[in-house]
N, C-alpha and C. Protein backbone atom coordinates (compact mmCIF):
# COMPACT_ATOMS: atom_id res chain seq x y z
N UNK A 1 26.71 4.00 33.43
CA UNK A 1 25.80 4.99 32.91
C UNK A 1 26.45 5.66 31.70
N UNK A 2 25.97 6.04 30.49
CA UNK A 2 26.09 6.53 29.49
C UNK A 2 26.41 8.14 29.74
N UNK A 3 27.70 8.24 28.94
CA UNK A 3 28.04 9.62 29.15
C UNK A 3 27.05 10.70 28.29
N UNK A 4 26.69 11.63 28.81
CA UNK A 4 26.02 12.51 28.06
C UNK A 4 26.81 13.35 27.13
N UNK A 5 26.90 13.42 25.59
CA UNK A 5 27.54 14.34 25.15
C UNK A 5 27.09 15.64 24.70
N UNK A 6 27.06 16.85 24.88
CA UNK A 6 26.22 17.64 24.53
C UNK A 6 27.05 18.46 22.74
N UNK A 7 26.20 18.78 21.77
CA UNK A 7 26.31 19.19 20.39
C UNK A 7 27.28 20.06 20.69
N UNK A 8 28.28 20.03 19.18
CA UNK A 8 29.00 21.31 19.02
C UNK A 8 28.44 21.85 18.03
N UNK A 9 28.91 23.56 18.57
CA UNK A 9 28.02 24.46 17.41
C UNK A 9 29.17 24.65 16.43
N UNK A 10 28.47 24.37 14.81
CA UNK A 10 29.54 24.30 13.76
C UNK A 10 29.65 25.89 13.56
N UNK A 11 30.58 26.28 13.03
CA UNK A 11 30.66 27.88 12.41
C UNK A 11 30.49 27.92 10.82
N UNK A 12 29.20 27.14 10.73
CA UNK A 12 29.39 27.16 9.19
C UNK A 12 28.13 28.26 8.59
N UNK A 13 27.63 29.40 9.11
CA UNK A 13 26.61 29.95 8.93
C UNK A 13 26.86 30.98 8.12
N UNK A 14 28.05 31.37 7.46
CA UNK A 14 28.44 31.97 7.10
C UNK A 14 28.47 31.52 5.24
N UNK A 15 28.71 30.37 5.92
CA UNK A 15 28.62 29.12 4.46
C UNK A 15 26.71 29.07 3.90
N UNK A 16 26.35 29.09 4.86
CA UNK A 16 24.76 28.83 4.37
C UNK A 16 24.38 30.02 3.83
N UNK A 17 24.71 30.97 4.50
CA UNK A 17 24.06 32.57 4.30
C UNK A 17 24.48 32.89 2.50
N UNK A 18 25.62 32.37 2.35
CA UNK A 18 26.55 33.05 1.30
C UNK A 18 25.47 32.27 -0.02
N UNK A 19 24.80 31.03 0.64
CA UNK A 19 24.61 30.17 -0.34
C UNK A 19 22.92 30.78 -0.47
N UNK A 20 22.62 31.35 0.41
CA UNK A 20 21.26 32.02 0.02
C UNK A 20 19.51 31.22 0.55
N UNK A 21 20.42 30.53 1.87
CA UNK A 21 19.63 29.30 2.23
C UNK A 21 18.62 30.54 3.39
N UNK A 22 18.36 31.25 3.51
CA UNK A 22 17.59 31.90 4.59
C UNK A 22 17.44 32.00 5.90
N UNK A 23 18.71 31.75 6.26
CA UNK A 23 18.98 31.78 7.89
C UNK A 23 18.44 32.97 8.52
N UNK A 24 18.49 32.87 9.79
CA UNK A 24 18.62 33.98 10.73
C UNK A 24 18.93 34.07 11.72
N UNK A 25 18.85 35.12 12.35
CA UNK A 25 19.60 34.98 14.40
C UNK A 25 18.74 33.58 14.73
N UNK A 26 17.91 33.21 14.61
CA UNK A 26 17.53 32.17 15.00
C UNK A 26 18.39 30.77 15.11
N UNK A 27 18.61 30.75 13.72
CA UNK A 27 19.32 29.34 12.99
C UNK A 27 20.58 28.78 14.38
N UNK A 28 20.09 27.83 14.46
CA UNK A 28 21.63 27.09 15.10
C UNK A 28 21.81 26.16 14.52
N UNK A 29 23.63 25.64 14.22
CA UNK A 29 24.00 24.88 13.56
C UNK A 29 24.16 23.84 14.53
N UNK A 30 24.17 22.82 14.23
CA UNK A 30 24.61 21.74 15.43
C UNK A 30 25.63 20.53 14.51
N UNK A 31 26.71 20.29 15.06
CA UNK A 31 27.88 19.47 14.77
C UNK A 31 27.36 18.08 15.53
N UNK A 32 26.87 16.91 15.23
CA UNK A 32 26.60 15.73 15.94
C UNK A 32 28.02 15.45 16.50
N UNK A 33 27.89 14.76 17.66
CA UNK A 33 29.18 14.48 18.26
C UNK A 33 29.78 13.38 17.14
N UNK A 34 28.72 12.41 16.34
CA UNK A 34 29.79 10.97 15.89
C UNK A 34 29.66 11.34 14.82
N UNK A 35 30.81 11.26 13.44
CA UNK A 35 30.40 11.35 12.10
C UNK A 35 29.76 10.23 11.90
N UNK A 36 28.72 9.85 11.26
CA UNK A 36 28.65 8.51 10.76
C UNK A 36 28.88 8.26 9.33
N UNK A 37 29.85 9.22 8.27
CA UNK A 37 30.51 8.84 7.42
C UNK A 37 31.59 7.85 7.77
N UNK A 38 31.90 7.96 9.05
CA UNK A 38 32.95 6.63 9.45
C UNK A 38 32.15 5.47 9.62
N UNK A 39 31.00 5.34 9.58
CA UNK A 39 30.45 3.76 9.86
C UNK A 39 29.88 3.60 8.73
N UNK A 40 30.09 3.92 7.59
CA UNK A 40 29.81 3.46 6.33
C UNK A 40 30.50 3.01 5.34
N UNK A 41 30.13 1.89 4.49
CA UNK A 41 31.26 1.31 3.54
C UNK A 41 31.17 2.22 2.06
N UNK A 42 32.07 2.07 1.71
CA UNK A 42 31.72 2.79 0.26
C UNK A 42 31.01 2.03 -0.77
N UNK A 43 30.03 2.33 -1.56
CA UNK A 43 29.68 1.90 -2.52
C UNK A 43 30.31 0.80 -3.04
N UNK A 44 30.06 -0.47 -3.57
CA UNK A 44 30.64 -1.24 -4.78
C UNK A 44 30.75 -0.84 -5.96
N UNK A 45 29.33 -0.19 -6.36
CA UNK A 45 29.10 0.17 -7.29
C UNK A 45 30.30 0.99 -7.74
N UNK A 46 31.34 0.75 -9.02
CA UNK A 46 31.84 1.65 -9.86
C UNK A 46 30.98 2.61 -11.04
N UNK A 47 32.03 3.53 -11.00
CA UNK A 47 31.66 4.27 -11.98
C UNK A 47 31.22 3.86 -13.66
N UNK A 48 30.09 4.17 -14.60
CA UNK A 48 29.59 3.25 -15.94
C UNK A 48 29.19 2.13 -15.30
N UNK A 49 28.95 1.67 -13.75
CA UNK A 49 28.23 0.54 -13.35
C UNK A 49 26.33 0.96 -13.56
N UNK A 50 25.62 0.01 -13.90
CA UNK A 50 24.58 0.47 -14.45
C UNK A 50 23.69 0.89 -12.89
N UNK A 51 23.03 1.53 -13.28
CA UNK A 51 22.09 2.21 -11.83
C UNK A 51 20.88 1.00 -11.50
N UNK A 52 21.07 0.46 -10.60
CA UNK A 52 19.99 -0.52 -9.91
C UNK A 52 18.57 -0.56 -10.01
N UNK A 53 18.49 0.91 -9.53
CA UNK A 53 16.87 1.35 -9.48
C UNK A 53 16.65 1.49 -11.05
N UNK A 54 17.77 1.83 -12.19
CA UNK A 54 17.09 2.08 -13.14
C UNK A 54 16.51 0.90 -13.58
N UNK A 55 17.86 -0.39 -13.32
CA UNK A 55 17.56 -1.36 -13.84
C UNK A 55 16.00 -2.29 -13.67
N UNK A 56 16.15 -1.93 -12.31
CA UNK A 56 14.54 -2.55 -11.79
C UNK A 56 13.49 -1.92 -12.16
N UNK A 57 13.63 -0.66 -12.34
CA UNK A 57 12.28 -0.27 -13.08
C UNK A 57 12.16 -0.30 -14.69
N UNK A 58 13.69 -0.74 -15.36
CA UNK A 58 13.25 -1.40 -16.47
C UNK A 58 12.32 -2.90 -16.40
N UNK A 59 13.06 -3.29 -15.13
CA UNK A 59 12.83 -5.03 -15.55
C UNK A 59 11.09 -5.05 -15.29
N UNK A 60 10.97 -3.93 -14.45
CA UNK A 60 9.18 -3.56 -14.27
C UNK A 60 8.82 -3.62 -15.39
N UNK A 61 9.03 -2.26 -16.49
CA UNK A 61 8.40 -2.27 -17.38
C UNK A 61 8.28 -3.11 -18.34
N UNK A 62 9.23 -4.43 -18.55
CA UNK A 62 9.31 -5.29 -19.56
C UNK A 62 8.21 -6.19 -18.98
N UNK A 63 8.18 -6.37 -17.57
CA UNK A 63 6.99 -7.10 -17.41
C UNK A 63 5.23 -6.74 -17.48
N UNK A 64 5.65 -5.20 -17.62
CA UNK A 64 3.95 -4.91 -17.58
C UNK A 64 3.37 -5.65 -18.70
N UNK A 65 3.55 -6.38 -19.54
CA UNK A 65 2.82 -7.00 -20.57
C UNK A 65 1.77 -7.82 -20.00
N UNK A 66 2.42 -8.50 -19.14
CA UNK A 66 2.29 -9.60 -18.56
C UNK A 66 0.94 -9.29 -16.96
N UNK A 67 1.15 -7.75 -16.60
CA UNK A 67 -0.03 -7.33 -15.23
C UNK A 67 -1.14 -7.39 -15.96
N UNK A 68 -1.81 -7.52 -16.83
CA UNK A 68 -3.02 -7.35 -16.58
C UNK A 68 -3.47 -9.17 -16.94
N UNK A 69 -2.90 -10.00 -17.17
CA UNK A 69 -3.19 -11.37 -16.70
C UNK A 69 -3.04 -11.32 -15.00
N UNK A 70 -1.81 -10.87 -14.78
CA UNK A 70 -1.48 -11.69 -13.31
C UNK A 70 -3.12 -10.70 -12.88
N UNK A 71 -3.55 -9.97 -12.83
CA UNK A 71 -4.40 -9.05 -12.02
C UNK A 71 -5.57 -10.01 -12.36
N UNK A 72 -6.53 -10.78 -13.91
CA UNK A 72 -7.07 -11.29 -14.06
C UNK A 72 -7.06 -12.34 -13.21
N UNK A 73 -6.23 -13.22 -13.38
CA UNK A 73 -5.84 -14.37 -12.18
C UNK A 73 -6.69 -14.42 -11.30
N UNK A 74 -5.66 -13.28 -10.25
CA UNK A 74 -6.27 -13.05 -8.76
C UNK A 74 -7.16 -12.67 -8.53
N UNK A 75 -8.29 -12.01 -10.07
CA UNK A 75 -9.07 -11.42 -9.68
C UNK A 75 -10.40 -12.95 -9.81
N UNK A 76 -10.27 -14.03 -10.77
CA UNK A 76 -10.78 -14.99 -10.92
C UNK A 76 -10.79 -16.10 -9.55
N UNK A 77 -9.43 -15.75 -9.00
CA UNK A 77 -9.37 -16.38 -7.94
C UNK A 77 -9.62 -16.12 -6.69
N UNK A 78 -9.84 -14.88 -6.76
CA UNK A 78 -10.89 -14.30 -5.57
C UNK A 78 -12.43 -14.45 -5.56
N UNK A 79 -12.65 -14.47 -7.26
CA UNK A 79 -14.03 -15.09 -6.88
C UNK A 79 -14.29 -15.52 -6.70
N UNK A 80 -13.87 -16.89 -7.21
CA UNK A 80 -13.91 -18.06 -6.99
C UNK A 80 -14.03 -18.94 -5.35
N UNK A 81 -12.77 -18.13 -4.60
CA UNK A 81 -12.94 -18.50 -3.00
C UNK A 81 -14.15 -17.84 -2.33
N UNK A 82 -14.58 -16.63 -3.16
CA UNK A 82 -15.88 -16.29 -2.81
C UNK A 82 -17.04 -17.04 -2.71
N UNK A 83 -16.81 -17.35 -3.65
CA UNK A 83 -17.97 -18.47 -3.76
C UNK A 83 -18.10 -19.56 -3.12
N UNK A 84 -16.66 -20.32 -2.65
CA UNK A 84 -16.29 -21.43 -1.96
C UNK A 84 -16.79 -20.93 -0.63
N UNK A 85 -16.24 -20.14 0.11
CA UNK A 85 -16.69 -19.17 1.53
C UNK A 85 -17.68 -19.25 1.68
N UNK A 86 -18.71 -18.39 1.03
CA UNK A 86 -19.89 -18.09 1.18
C UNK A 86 -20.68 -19.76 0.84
N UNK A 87 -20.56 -20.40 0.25
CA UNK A 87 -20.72 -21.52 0.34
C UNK A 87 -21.32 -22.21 1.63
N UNK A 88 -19.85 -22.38 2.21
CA UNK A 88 -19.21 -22.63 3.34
C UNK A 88 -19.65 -22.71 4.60
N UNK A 89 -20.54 -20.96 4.49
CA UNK A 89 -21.17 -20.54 5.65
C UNK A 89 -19.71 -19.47 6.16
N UNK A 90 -18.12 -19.29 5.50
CA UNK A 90 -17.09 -18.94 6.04
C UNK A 90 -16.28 -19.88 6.85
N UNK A 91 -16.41 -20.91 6.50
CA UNK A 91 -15.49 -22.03 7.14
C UNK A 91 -14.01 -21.34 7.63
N UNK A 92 -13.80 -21.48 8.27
CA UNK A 92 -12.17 -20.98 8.98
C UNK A 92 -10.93 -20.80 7.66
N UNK A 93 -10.72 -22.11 6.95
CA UNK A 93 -9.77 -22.38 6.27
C UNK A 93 -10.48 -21.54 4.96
N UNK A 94 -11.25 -21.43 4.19
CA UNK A 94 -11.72 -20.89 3.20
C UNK A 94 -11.61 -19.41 3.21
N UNK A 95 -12.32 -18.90 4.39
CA UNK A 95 -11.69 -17.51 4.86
C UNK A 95 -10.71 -17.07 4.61
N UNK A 96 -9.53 -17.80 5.26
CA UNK A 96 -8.28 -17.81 4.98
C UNK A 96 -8.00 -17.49 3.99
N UNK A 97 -8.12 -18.29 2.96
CA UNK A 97 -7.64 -18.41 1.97
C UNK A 97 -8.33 -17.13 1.03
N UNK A 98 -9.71 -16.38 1.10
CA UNK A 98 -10.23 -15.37 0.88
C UNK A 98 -9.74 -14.35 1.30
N UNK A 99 -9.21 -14.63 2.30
CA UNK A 99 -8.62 -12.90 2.86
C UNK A 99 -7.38 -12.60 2.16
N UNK A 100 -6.28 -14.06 2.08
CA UNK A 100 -5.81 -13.98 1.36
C UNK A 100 -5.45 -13.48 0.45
N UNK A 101 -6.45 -13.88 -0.40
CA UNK A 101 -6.61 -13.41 -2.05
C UNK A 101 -7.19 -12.24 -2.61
N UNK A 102 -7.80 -11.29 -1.39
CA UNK A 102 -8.10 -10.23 -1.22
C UNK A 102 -6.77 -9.38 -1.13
N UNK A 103 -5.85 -10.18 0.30
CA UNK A 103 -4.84 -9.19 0.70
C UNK A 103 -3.66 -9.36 -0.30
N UNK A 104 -3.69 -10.06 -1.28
CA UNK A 104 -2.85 -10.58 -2.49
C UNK A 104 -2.80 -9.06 -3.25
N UNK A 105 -4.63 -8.61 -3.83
CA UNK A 105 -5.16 -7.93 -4.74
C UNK A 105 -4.58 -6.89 -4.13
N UNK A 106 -5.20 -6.65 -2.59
CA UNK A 106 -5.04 -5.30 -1.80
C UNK A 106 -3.09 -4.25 -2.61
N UNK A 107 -1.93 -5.72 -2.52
CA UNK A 107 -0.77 -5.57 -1.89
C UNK A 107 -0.23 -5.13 -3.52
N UNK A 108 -0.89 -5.91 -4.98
CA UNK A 108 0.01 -6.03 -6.43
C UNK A 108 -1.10 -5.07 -6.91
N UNK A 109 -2.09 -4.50 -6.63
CA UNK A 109 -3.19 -3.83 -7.37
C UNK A 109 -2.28 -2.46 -8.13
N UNK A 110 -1.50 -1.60 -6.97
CA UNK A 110 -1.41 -0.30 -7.28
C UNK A 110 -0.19 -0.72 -8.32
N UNK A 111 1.18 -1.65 -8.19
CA UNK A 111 2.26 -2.13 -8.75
C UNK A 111 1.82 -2.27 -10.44
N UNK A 112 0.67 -2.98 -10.13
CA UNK A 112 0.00 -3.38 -11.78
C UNK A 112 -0.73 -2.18 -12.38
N UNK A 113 -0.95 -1.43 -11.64
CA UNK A 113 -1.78 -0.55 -12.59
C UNK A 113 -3.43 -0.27 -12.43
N UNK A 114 -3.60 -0.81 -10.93
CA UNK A 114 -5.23 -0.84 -10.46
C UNK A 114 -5.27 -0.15 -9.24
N UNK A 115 -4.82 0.65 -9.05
CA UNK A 115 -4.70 1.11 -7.66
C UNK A 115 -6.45 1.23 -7.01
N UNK A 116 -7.52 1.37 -7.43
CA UNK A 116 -8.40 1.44 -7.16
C UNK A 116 -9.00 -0.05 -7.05
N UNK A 117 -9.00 -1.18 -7.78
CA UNK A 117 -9.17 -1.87 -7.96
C UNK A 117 -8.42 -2.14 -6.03
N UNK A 118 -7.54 -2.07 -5.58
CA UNK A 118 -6.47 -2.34 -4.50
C UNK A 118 -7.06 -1.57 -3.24
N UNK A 119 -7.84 -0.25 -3.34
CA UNK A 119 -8.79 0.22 -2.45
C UNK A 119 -9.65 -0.83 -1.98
N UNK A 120 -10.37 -1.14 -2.96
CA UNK A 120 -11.32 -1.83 -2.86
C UNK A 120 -11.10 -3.49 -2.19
N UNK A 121 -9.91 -4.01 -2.41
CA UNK A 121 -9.48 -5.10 -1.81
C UNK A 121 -8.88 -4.74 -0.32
N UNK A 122 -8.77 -3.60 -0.24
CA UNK A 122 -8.43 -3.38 1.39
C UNK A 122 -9.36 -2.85 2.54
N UNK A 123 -10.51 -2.65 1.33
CA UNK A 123 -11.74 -2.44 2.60
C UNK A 123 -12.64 -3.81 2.60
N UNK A 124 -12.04 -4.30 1.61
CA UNK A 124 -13.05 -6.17 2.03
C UNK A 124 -11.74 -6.85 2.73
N UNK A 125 -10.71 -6.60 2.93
CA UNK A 125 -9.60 -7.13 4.08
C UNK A 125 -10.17 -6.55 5.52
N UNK A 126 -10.72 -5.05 5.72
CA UNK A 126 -10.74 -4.64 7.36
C UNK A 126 -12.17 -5.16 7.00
N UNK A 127 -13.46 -5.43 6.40
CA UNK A 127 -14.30 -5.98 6.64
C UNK A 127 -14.08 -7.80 7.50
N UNK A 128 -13.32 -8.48 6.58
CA UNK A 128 -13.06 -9.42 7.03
C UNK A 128 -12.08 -9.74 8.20
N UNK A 129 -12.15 -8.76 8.28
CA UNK A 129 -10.41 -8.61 9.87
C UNK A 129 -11.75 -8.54 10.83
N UNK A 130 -12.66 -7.73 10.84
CA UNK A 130 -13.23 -6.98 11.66
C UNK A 130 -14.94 -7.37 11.89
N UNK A 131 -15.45 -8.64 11.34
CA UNK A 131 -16.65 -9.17 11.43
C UNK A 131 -16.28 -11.09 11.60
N UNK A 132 -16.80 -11.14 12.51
CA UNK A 132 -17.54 -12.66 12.75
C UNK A 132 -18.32 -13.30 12.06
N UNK A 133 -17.77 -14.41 11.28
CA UNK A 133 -18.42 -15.16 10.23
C UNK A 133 -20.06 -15.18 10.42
N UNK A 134 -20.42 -15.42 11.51
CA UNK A 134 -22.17 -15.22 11.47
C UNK A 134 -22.32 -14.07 11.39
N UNK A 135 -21.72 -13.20 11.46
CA UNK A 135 -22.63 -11.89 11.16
C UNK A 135 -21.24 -10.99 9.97
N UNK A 136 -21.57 -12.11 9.03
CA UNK A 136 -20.62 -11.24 7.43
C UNK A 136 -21.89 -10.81 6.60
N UNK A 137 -21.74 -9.47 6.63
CA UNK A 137 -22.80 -9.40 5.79
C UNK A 137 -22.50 -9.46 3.97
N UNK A 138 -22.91 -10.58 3.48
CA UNK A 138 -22.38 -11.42 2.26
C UNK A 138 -22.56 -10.84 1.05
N UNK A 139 -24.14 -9.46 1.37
CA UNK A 139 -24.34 -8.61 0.54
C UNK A 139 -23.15 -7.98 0.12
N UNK A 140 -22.55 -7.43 1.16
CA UNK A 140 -21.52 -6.23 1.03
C UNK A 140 -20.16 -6.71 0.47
N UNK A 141 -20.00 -8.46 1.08
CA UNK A 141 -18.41 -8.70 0.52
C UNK A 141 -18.85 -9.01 -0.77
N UNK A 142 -20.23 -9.86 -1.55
CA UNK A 142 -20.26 -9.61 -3.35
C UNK A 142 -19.84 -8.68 -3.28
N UNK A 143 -20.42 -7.28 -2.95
CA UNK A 143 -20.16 -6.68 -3.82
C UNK A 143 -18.55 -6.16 -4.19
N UNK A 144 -18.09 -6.22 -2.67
CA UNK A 144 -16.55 -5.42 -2.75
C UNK A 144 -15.89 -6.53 -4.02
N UNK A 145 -16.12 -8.45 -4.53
CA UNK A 145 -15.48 -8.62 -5.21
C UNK A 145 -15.98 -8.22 -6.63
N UNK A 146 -17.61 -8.35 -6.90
CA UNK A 146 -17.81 -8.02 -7.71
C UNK A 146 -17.34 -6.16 -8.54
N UNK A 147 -16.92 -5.33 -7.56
CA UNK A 147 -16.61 -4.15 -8.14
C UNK A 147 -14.80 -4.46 -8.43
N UNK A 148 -14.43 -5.28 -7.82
CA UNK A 148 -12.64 -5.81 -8.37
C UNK A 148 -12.59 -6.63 -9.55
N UNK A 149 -13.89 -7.20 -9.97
CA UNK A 149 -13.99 -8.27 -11.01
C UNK A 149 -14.24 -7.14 -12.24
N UNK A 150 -15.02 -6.22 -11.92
CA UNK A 150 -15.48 -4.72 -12.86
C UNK A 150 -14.19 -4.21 -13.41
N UNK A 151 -13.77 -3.46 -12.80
CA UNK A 151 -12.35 -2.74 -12.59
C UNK A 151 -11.54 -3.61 -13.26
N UNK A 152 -10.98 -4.61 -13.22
CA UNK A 152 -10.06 -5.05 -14.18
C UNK A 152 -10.97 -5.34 -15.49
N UNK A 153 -11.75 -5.91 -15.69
CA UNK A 153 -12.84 -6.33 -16.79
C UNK A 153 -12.44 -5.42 -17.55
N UNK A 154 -13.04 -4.01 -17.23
CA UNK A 154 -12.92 -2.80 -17.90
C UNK A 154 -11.74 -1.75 -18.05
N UNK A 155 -10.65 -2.52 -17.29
CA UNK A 155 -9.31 -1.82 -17.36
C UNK A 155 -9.09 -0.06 -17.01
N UNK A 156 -10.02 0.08 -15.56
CA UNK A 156 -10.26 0.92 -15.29
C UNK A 156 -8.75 1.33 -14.00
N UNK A 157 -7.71 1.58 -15.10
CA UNK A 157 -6.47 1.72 -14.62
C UNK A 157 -6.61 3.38 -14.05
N UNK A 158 -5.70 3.82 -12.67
CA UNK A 158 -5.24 4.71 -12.25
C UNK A 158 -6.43 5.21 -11.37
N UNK A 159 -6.47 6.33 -11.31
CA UNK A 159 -7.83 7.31 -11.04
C UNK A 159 -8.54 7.80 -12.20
N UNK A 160 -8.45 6.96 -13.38
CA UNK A 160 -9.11 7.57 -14.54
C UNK A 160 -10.26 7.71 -14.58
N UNK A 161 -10.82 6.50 -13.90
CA UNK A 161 -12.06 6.28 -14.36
C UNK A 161 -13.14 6.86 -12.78
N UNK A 162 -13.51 8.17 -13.20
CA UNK A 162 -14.78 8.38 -12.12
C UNK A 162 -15.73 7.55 -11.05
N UNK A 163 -16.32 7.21 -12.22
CA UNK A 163 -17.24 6.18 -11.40
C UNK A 163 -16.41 4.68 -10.70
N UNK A 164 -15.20 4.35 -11.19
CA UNK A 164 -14.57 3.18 -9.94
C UNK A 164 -14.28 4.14 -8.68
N UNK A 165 -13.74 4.87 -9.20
CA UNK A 165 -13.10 5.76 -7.78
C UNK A 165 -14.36 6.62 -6.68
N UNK A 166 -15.71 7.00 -7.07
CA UNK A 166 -17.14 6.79 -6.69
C UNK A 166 -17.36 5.78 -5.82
N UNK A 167 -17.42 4.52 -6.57
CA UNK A 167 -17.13 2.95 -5.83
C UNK A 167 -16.66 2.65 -5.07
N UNK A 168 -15.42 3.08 -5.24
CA UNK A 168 -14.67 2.69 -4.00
C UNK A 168 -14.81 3.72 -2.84
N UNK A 169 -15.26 4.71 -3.12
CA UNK A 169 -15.28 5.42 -1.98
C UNK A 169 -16.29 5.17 -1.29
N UNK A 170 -17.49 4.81 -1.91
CA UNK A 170 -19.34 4.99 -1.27
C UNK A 170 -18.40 3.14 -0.57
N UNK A 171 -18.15 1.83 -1.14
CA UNK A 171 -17.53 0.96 -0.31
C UNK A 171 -17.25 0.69 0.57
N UNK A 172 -15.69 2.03 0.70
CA UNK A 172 -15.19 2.13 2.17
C UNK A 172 -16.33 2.73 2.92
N UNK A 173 -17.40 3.76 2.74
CA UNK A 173 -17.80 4.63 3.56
C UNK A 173 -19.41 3.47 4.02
N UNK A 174 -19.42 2.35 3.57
CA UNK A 174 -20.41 1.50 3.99
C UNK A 174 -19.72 0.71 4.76
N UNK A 175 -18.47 -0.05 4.80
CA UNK A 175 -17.95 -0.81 5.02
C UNK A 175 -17.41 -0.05 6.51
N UNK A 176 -17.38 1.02 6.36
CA UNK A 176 -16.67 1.64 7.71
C UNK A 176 -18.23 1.84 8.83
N UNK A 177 -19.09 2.46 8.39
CA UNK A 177 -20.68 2.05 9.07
C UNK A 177 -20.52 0.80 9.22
N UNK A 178 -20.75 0.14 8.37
CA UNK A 178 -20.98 -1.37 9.41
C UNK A 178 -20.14 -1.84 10.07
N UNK A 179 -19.25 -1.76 10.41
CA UNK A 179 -17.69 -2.34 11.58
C UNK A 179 -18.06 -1.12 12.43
N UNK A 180 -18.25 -0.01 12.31
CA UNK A 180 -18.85 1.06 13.50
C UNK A 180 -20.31 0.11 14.00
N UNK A 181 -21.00 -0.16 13.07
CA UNK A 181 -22.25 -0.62 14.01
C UNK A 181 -21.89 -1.99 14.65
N UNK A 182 -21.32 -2.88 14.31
CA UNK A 182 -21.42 -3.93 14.93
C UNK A 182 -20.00 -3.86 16.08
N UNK A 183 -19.21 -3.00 15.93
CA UNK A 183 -18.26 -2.38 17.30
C UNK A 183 -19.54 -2.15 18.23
N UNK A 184 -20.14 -0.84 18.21
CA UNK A 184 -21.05 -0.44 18.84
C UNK A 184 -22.24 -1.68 19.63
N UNK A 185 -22.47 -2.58 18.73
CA UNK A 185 -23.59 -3.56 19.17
C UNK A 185 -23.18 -4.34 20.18
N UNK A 186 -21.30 -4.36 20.36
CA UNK A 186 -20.25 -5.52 20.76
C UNK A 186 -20.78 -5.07 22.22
């Protein structure tokens, strides 16, 4: 059986007070029994070693040239399986590959610069998580791609643009009614 260790109280309140942190009779300090500065390695990183995170969010920005193709892409290629799907009738494997390319949009939307555009791919993901190919209603998934095909078209980046962010909301709030009604019908 595991020994129980119970906290030591540090005497460092004297240290906090001085520093203007807002203690009171209340405050208790607690000393963890294990340091875990002992189970840590030190940094590699030397000193004038360049900062990681900065570096990666340079190497981000050298690529933003390049997001609003990759976003075109996926957004061509979501229609496209749309069309194949619905085709289909929702064939198993086509699905797939639609939810996919939805949950593709859902995951690089906000990274690229569409975060709304990425709303909108995650309420045609719980649509498609959450309805049975005979009863997809085909109205509603056009539209969720056709308003992702909009949104990049028009480079309706961030929350700038009113009426996408409108869209996406009236979307989710249809898309959440119908998975409530057909729960309910279950």
């Amino acid at each position: 059986m595991a020994k129980r260790v119970t906290p030591v109280v540090d005497d460092t309140e004297a240290d906090m007070t001085d520093a203007g942190l807002g203690i009171d009779e209340t405050t208790v300090f607690i000393q963890p029994p294990n340091d875990l500065r002992k189970k840590t390695r030190p940094s590699a990183r030397k000193a004038g070693d360049p900062d990681p995170v900065a570096a990666a969010e340079a190497a981000l920005q050298r690529m933003a040239e390049s997001f609003d193709g990759w976003m075109t892409e996926e957004t061509q290629r979501l229609a496209a399986l749309w069309t194949q799907a619905d085709a289909s009738g929702f064939d198993p494997e086509l699905r797939s590959d639609f939810y996919r390319a939805a949950h593709d949009i859902k995951g690089q939307a906000a990274t690229l610069g569409y975060p709304i555009a990425g709303r909108i791919a995650a309420s045609l993901c719980r649509l498609l998580d959450g309805t049975a190919p005979e009863r997809m209603p085909r109205e509603l998934v056009r539209q969720h791609v056709q308003s992702v095909r909009a949104i990049i078209s028009e480079n309706a980046r961030e929350d700038s643009s009113d009426t996408a962010r409108l869209l996406a909301d009236r979307l989710d709030e249809v898309t959440d009614d119908y998975l409530e009604q057909i729960a309910t019908a279950a």
